[in-house]
N, C-alpha and C. Protein backbone atom coordinates (compact mmCIF):
# COMPACT_ATOMS: atom_id res chain seq x y z
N UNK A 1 10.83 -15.06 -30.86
CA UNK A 1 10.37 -13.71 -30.64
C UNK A 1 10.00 -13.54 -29.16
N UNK A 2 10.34 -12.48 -28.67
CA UNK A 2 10.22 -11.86 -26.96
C UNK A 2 8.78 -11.67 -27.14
N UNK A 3 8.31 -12.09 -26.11
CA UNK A 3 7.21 -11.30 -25.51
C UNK A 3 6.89 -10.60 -24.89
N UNK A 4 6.09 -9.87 -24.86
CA UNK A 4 5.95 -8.30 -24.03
C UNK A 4 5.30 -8.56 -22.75
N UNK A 5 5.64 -8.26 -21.37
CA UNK A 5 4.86 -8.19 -20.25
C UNK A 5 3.73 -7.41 -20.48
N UNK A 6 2.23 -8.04 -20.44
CA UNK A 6 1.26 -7.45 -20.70
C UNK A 6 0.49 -7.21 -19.19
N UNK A 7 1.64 -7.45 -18.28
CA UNK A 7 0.95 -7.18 -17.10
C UNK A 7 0.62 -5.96 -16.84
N UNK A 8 -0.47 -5.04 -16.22
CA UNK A 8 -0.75 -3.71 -15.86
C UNK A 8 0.55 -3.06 -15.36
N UNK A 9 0.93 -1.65 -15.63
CA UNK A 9 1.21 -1.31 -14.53
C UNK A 9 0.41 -0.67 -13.42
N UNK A 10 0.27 -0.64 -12.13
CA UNK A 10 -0.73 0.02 -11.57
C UNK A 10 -0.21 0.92 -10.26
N UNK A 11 1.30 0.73 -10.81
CA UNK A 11 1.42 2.58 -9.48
C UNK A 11 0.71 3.75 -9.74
N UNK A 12 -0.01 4.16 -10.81
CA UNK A 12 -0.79 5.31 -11.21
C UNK A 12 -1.37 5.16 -10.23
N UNK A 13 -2.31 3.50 -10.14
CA UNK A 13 -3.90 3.78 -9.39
C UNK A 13 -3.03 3.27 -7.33
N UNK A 14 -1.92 3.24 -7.39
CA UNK A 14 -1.59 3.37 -5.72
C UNK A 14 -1.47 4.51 -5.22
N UNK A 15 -0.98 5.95 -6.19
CA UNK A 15 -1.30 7.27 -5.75
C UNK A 15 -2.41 7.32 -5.17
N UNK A 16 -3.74 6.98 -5.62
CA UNK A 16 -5.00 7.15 -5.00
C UNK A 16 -6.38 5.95 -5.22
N UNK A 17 -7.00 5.53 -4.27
CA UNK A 17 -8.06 4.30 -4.13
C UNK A 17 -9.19 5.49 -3.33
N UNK A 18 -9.99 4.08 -3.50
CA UNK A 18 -11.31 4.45 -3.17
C UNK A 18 -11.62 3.49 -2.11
N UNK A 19 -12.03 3.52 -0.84
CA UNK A 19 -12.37 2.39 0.22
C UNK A 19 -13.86 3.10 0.35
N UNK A 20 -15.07 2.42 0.39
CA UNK A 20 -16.58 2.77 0.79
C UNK A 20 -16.83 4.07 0.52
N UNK A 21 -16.07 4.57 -0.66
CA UNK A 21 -16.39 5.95 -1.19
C UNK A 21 -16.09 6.97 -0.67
N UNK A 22 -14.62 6.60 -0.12
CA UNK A 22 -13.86 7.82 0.26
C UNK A 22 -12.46 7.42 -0.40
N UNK A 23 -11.97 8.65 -0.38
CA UNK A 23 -11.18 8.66 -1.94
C UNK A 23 -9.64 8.42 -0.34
N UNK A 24 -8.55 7.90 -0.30
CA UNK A 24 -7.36 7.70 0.14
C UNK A 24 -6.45 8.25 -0.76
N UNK A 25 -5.27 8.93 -0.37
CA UNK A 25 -4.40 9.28 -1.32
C UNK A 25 -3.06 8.24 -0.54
N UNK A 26 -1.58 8.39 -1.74
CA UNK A 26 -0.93 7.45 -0.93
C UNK A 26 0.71 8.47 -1.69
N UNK A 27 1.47 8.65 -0.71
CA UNK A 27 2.47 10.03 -0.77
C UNK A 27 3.83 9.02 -0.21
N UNK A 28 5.14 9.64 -0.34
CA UNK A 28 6.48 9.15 0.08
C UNK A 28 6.77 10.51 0.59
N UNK A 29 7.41 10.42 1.94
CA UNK A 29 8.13 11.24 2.49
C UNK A 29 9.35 11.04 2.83
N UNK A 30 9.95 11.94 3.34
CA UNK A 30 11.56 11.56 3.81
C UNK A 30 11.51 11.69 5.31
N UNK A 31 10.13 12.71 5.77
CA UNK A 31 10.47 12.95 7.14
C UNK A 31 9.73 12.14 8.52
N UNK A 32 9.27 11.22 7.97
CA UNK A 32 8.65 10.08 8.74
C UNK A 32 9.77 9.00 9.61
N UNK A 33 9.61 8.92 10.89
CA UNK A 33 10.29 7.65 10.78
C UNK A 33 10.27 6.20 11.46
N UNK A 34 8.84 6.29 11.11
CA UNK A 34 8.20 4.65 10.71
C UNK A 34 7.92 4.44 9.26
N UNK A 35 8.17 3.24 9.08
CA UNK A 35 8.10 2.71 7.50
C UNK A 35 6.67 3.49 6.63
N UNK A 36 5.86 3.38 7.56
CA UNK A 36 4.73 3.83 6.84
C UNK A 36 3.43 4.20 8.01
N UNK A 37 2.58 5.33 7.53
CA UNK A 37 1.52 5.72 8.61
C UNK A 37 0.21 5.47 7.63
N UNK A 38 -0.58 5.26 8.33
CA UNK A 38 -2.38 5.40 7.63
C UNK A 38 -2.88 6.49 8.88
N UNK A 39 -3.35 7.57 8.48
CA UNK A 39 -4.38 8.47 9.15
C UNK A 39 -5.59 8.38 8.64
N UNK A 40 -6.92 7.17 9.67
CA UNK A 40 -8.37 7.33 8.80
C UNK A 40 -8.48 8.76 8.74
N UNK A 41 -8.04 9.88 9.59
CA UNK A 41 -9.05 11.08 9.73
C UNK A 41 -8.68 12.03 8.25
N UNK A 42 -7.58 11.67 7.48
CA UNK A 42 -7.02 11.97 6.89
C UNK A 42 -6.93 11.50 5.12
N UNK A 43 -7.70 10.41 5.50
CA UNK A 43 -7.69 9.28 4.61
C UNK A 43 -5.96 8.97 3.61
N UNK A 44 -4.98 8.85 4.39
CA UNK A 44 -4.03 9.12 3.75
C UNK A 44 -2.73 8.04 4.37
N UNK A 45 -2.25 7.40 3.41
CA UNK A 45 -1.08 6.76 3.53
C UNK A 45 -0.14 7.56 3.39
N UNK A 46 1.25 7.20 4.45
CA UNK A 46 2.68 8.09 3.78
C UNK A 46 3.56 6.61 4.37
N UNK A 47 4.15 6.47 3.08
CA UNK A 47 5.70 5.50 3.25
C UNK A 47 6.61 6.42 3.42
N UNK A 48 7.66 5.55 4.18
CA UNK A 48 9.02 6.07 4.25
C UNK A 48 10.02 5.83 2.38
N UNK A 49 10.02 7.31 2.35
CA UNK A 49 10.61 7.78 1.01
C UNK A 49 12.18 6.65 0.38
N UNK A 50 12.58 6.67 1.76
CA UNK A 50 14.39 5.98 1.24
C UNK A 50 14.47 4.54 1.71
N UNK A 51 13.18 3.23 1.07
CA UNK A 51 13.70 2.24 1.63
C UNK A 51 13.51 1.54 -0.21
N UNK A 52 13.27 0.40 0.06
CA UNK A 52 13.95 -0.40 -1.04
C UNK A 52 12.32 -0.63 -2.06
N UNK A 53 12.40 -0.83 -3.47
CA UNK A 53 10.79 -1.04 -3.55
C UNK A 53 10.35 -2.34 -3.42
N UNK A 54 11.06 -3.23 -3.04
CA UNK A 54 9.88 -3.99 -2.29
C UNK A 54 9.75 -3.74 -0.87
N UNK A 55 10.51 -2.74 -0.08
CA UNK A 55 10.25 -2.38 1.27
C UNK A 55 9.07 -1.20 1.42
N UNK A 56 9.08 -0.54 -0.38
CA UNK A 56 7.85 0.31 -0.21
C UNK A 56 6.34 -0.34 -0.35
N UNK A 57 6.72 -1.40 -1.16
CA UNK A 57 5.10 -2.34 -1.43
C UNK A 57 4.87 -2.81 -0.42
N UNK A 58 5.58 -4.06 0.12
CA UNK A 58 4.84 -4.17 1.31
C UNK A 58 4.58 -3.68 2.29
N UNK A 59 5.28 -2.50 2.73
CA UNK A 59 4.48 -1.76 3.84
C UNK A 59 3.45 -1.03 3.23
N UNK A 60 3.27 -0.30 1.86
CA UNK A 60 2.14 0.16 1.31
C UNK A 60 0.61 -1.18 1.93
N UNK A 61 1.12 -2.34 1.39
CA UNK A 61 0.10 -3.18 1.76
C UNK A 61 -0.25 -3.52 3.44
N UNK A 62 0.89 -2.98 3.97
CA UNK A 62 0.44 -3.50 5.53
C UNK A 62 -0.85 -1.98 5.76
N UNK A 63 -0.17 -0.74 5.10
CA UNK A 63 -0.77 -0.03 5.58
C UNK A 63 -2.17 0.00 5.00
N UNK A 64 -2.47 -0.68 3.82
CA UNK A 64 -3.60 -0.75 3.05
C UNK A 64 -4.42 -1.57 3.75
N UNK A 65 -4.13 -2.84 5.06
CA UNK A 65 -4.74 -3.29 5.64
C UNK A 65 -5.67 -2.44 6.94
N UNK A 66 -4.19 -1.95 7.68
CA UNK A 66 -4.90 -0.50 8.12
C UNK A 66 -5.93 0.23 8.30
N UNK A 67 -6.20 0.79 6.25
CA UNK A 67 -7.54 1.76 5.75
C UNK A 67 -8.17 0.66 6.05
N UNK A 68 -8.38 -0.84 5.38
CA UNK A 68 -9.30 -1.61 5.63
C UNK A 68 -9.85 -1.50 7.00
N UNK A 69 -9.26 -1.80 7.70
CA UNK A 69 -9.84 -2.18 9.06
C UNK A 69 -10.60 -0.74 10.07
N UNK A 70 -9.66 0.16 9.70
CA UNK A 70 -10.46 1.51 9.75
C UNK A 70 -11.65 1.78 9.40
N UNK A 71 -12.12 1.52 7.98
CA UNK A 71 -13.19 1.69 6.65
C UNK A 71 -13.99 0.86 7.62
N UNK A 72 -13.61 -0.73 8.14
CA UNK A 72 -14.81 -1.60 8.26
C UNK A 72 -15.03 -1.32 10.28
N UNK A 73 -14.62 0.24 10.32
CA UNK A 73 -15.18 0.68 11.75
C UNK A 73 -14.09 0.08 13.19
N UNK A 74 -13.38 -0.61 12.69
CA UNK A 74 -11.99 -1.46 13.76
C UNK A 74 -11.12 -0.57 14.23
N UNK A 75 -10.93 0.13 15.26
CA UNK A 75 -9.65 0.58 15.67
C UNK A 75 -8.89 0.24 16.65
N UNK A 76 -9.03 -0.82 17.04
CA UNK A 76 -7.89 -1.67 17.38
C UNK A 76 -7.12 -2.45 16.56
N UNK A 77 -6.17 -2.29 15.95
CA UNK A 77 -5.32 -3.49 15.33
C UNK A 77 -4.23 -4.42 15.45
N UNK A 78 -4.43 -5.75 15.69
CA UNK A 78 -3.54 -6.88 15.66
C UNK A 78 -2.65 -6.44 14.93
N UNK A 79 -1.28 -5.97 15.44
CA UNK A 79 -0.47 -5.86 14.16
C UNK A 79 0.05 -6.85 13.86
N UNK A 80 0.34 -8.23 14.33
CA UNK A 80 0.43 -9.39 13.75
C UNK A 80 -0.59 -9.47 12.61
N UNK A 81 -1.34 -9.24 12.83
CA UNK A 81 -2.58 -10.01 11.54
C UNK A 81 -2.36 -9.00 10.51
N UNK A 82 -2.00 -8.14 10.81
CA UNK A 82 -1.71 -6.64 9.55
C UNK A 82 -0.72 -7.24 9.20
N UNK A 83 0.18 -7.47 9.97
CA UNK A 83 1.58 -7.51 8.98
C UNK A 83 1.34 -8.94 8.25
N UNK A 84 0.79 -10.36 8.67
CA UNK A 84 0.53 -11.45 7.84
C UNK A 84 -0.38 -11.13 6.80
N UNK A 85 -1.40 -10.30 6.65
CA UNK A 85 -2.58 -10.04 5.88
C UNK A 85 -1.81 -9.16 4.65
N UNK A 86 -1.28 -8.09 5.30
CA UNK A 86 -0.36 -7.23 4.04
C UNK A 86 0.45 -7.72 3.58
N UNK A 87 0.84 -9.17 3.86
CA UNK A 87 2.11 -10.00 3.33
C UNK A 87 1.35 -10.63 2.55
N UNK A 88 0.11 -11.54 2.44
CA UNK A 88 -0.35 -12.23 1.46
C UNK A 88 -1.26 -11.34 0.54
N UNK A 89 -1.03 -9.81 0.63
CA UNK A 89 -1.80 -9.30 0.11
C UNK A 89 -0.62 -8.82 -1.34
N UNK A 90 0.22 -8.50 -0.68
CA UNK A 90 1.57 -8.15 -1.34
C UNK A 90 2.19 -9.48 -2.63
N UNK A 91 2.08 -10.88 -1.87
CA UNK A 91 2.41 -11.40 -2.66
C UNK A 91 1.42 -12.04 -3.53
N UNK A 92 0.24 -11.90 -3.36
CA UNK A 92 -0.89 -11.88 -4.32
C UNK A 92 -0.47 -11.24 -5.63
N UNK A 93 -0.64 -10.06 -5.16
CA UNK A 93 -0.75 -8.46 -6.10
C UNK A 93 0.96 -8.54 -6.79
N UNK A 94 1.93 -9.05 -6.32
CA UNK A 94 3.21 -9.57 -7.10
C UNK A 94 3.00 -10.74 -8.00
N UNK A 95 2.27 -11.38 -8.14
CA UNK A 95 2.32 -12.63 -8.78
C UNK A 95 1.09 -12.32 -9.55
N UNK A 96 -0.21 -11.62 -9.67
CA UNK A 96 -1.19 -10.89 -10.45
C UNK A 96 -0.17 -9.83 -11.55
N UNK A 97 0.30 -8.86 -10.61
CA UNK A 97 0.58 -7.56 -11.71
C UNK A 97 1.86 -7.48 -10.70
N UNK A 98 2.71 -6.80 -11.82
CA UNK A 98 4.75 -6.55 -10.79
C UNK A 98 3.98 -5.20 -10.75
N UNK A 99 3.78 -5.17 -9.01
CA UNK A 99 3.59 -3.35 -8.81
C UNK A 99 4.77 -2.77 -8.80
N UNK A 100 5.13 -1.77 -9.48
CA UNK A 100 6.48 -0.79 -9.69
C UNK A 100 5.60 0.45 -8.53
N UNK A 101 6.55 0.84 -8.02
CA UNK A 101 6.05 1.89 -6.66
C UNK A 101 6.92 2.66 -7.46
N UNK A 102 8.08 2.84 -8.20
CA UNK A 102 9.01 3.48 -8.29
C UNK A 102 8.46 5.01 -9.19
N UNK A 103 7.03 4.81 -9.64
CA UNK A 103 6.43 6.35 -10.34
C UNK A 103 5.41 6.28 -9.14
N UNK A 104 6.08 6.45 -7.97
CA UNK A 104 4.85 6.80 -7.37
C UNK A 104 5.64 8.28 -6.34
């Protein structure tokens, strides 16, 4: 007998998070063209709409490093350390729960 993936799905909760009690929303566009933006003033992620979904997760996660570092008052960012940090953050959160971006 098959067993059922009882893993979460959790693209519902990547539409929108909470960082220090401000609510982030997280959107796909077509008319961007960098992979992905974080605006703190905005509290808002936008991926690029037409890339692959694991090209949307992990830049979701680079940019989720981003809000972090924003949230914890940083606006300078290493984008080396973003892009290594959103990479082990990505393959964390792949090997926890298969994030599907694809209802997002």
């Amino acid at each position: 007998m098959a067993t059922k993936n009882t893993k979460p799905d959790v693209a519902p909760a990547i539409r929108a998070f909470y960082l220090a009690g401000c609510q982030w929303t997280v959107s796909l566009s077509k008319d961007i063209t960098e992979m992905g933006t974080c605006n703190p003033m905005t509290y808002e992620i936008v991926l690029k709409e037409n890339m692959t979904q694991q090209a949307i997760e992990a830049t979701f996660f680079h940019e989720l490093v981003h809000a972090i570092k924003f949230t914890m008052g940083e606006t300078n960012h290493d984008e080396r350390e973003v892009e290594a940090f959103g990479n082990l953050l990505h393959q964390t959160f792949v090997q926890l729960w298969r994030v599907d971006t694809s209802k997002i």
